[in-house]
Structures are given as structure tokens and as C-alpha cells.
C-alpha atoms as a PDB file:
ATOM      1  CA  UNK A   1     -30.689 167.545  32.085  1.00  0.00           C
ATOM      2  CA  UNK A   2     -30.056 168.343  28.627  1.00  0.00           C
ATOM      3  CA  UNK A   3     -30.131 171.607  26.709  1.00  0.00           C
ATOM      4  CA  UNK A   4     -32.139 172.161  23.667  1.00  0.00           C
ATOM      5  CA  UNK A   5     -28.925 172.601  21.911  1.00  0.00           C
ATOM      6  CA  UNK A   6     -28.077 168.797  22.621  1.00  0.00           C
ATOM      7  CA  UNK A   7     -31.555 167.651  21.618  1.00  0.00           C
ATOM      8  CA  UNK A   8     -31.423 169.174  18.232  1.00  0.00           C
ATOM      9  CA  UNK A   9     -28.488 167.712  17.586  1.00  0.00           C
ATOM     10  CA  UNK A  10     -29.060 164.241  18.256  1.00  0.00           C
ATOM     11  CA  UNK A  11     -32.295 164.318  16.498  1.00  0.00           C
ATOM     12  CA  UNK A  12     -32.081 162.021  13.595  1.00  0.00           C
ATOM     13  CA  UNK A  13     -30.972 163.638  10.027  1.00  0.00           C
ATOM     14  CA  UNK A  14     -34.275 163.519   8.981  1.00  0.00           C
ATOM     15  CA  UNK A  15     -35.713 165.060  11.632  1.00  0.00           C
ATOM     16  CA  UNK A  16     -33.850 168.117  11.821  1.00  0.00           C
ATOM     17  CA  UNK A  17     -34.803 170.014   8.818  1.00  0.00           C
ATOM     18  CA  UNK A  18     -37.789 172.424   9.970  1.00  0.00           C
ATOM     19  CA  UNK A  19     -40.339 172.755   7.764  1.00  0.00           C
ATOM     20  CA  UNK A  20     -42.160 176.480   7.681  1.00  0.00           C
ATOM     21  CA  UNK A  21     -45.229 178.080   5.978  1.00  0.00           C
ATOM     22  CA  UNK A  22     -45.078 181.849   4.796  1.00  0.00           C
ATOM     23  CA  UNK A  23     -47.971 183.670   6.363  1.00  0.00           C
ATOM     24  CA  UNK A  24     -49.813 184.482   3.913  1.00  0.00           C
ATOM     25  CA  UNK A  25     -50.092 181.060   2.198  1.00  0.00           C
ATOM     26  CA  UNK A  26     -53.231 179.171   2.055  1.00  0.00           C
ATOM     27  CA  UNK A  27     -54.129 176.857   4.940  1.00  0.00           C
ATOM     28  CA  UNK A  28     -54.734 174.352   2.137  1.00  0.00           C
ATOM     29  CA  UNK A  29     -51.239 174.813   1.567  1.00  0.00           C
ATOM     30  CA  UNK A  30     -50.159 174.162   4.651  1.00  0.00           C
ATOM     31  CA  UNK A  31     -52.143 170.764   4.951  1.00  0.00           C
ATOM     32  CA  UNK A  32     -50.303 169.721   1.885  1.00  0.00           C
ATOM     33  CA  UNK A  33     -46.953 170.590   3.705  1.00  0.00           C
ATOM     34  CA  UNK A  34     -47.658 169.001   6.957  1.00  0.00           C
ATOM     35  CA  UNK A  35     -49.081 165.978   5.063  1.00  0.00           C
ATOM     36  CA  UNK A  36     -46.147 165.299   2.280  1.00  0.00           C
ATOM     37  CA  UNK A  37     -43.762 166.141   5.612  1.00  0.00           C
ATOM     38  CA  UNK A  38     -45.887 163.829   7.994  1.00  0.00           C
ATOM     39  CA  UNK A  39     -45.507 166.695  10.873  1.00  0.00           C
ATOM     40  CA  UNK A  40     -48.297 167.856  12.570  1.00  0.00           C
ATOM     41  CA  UNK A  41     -47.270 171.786  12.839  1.00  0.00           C
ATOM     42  CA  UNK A  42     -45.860 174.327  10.781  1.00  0.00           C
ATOM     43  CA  UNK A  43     -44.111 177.377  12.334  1.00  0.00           C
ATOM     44  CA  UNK A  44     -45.198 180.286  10.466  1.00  0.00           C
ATOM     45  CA  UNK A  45     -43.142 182.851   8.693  1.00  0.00           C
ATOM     46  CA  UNK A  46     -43.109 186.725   7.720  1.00  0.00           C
ATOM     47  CA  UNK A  47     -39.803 188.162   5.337  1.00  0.00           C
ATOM     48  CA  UNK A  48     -37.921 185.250   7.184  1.00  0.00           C
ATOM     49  CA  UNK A  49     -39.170 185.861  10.973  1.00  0.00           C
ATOM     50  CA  UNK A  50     -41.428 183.215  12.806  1.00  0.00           C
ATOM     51  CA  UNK A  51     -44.306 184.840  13.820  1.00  0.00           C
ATOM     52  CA  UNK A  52     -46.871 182.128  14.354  1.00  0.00           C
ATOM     53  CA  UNK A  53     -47.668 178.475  13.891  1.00  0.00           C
ATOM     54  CA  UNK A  54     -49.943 176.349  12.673  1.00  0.00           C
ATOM     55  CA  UNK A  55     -51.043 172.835  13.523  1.00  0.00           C
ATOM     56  CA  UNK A  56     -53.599 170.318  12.887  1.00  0.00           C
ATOM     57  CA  UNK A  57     -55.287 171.619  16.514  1.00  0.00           C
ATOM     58  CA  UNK A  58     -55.905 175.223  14.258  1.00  0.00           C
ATOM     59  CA  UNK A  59     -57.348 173.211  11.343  1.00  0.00           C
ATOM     60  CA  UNK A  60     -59.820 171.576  13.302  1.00  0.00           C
ATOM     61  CA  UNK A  61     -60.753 173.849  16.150  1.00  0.00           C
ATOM     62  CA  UNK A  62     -60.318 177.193  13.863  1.00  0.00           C
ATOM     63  CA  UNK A  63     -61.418 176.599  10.500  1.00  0.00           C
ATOM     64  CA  UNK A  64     -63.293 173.937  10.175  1.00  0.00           C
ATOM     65  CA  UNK A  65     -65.483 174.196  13.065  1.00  0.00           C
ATOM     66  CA  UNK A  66     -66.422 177.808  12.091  1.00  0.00           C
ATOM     67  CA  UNK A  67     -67.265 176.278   8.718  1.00  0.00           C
ATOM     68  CA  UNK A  68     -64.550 178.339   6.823  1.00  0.00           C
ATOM     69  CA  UNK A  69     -62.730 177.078   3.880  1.00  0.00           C
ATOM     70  CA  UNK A  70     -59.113 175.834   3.437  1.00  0.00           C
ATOM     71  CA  UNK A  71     -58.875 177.018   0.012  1.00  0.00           C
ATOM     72  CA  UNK A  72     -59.444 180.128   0.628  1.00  0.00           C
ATOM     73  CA  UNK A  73     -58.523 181.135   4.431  1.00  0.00           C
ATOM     74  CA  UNK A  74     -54.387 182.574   4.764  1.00  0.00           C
ATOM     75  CA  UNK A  75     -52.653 180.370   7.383  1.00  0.00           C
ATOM     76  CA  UNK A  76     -52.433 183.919   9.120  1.00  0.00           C
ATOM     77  CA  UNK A  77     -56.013 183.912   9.928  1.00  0.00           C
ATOM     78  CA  UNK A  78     -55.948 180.795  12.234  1.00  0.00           C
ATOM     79  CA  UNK A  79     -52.285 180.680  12.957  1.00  0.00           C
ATOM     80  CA  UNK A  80     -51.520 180.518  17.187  1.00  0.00           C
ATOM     81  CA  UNK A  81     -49.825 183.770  17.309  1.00  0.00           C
ATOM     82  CA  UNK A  82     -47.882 184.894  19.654  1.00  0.00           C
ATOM     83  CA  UNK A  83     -45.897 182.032  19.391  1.00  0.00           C
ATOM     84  CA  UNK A  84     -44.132 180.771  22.113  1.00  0.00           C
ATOM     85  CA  UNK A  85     -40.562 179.814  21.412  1.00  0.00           C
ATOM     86  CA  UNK A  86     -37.355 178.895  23.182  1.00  0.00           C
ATOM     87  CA  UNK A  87     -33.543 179.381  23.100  1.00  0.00           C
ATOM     88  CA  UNK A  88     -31.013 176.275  22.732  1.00  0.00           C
ATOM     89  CA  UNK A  89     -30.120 177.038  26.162  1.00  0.00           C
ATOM     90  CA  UNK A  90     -33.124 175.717  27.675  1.00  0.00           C
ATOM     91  CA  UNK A  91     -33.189 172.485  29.099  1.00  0.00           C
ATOM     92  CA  UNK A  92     -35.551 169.972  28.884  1.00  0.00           C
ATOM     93  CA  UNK A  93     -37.507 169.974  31.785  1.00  0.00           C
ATOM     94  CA  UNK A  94     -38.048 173.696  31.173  1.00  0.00           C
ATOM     95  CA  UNK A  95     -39.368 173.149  27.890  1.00  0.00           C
ATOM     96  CA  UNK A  96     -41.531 170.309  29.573  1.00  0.00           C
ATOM     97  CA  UNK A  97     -42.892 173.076  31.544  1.00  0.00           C
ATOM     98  CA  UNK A  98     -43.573 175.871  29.172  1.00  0.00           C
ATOM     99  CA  UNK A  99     -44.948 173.077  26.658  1.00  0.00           C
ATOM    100  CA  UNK A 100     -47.642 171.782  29.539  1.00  0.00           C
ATOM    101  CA  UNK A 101     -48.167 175.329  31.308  1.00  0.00           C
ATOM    102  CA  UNK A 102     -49.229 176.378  27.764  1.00  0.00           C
ATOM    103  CA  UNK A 103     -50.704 173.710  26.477  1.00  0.00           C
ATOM    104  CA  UNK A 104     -48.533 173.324  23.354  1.00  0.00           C
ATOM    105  CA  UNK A 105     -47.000 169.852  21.526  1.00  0.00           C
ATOM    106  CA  UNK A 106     -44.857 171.964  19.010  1.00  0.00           C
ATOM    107  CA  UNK A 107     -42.165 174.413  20.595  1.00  0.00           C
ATOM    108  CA  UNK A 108     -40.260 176.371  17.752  1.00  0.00           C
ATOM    109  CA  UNK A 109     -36.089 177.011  18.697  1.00  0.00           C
ATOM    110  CA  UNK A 110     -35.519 180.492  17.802  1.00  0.00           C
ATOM    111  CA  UNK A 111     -32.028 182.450  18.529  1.00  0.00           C
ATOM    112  CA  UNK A 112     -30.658 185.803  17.270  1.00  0.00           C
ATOM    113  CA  UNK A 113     -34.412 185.912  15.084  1.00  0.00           C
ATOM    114  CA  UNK A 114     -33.474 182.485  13.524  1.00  0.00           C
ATOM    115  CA  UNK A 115     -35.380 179.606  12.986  1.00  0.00           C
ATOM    116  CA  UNK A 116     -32.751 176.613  14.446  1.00  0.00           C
ATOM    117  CA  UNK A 117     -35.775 173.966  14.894  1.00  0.00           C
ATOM    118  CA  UNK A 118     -38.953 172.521  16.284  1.00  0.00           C
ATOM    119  CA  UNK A 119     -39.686 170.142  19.430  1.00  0.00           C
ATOM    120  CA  UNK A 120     -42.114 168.304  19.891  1.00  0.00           C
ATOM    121  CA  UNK A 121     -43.769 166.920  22.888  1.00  0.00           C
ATOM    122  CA  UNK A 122     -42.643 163.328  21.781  1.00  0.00           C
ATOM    123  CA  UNK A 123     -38.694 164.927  21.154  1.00  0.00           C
ATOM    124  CA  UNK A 124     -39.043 165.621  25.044  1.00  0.00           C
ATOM    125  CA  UNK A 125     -40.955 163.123  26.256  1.00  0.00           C
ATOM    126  CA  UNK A 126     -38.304 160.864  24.588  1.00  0.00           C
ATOM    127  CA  UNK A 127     -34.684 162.296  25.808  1.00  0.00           C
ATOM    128  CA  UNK A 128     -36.638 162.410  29.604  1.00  0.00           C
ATOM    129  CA  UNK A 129     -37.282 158.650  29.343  1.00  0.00           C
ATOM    130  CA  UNK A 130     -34.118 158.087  28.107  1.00  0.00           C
ATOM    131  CA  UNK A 131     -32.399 160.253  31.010  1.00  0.00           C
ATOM    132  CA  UNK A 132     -34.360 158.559  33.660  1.00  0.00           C
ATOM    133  CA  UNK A 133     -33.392 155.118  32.232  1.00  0.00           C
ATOM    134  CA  UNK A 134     -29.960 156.272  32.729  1.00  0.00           C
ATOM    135  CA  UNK A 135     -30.677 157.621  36.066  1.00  0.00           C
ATOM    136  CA  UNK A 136     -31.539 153.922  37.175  1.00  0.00           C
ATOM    137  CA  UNK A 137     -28.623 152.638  35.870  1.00  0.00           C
ATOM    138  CA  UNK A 138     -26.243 154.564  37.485  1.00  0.00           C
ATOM    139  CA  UNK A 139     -28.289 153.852  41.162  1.00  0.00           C
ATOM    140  CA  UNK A 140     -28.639 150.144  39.813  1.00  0.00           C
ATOM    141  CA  UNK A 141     -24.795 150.645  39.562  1.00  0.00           C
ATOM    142  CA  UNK A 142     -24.203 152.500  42.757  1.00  0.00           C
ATOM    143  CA  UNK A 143     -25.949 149.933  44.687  1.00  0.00           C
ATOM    144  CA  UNK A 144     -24.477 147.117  43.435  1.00  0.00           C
ATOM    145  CA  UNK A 145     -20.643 148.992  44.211  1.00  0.00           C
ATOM    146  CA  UNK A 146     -19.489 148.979  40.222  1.00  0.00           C
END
């Protein structure tokens, strides 16, 4: 199975710049971020170090179900935090299982303190279909003596 490393870099161009939030931004902010990017979480940042994220799952179960105010409430104060994060050494299915064990659909890549990317559940989901399809192929193959 494929490391996270490999993922990350065949992710299209596009797709591999992470967009972050500093901590102590508005969650207003954020929404404007995650909107204008079209991503539905932000990891969150401190003096360069991720120490949380937030996602459209915070907005809605966090803020405005308590009635609390985007304008005014720091992405801090609803960020997930501890955040879980991986290595590029990781493989796939692992990250499968940390993202369903936790219940997660954004998995930031962190090495040596440094923000290398983000996964999401469809990023996985995606290079597992895509290894299973090859899977077949090669017993479609082996089969058929090619």
C-alpha cells in the first residue's frame, strides 16, 4: 500500500498547497478561507506550529449550536485540539484506520514540526479504490497466464 509520502505527491498541483488559519483569527475568518479555498477544514496554527483544526463539523456543532457568534469567537475557541496528525511514512490503510477509529475526514501531515499537507477521507478513499482496481487486474492477469 502506499505511503503518505506517495499520496501527497501525486495529488494534483492544485491540491497540494495546504491552506492554514492562525489561532487566534476569527472563525468568520476561517469560513471565508475554507469558502474562497472550497476545503472543508483548516489546520490551525500558533508562531508556525499546527496545533488544532478547524472544520465545517466545529462551525456547526460548536458555535452555532451554542448560539455563539462567528464574528466574534477566535478559531481557538472551537478548534479540535489535540490534533491528530501523521508522518509521510504512514501508509494508507493506517491512515484509513486512525481517520475511522477517530472519527476524522481531515488528517494534517506533519514531520520535523512542519506542516507538509492535509488528507482527506476522499484522498484515501480514492488511492484505495484505485489500488484495489489494480489488485484485480493483476489476478484478472494471473488467471488468464499474461
Amino acid at each position: 500500500m502506499k505511503t503518505v509520502a506517495e499520496v501527497l505527491k501525486a495529488k494534483e498541483q492544485k491540491n497540494q498547497e495546504v491552506h492554514t488559519i492562525e489561532w487566534d483569527h476569527t472563525v468568520f475568518e476561517a469560513l471565508v478561507v475554507m469558502s474562497s479555498k472550497n476545503v472543508g477544514a483548516l489546520p490551525v496554527v500558533k508562531q508556525g506550529t499546527v496545533v488544532g483544526i478547524i472544520s465545517e463539523r466545529d462551525y456547526a456543532r460548536k458555535l452555532i449550536l451554542k448560539g455563539l457568534s462567528s464574528v466574534t469567537t477566535k478559531v481557538h475557541e472551537v478548534m479540535s485540539s489535540p490534533v491528530i496528525t501523521v508522518d509521510t511514512h504512514k501508509t494508507v490503510e493506517e491512515c484509513m484506520n486512525i481517520m475511522t477509529d477517530s472519527h476524522l475526514r481531515h488528517l494534517p501531515v506533519v514531520e520535523d514540526g512542519k506542516l507538509l499537507g492535509l488528507l482527506s477521507i476522499g484522498d484515501l478513499v480514492k488511492e484505495a479504490i484505485a489500488e484495489q482496481a489494480n489488485l484485480i487486474k493483476q489476478l484478472e492477469q494471473y488467471i488468464r497466464g499474461e
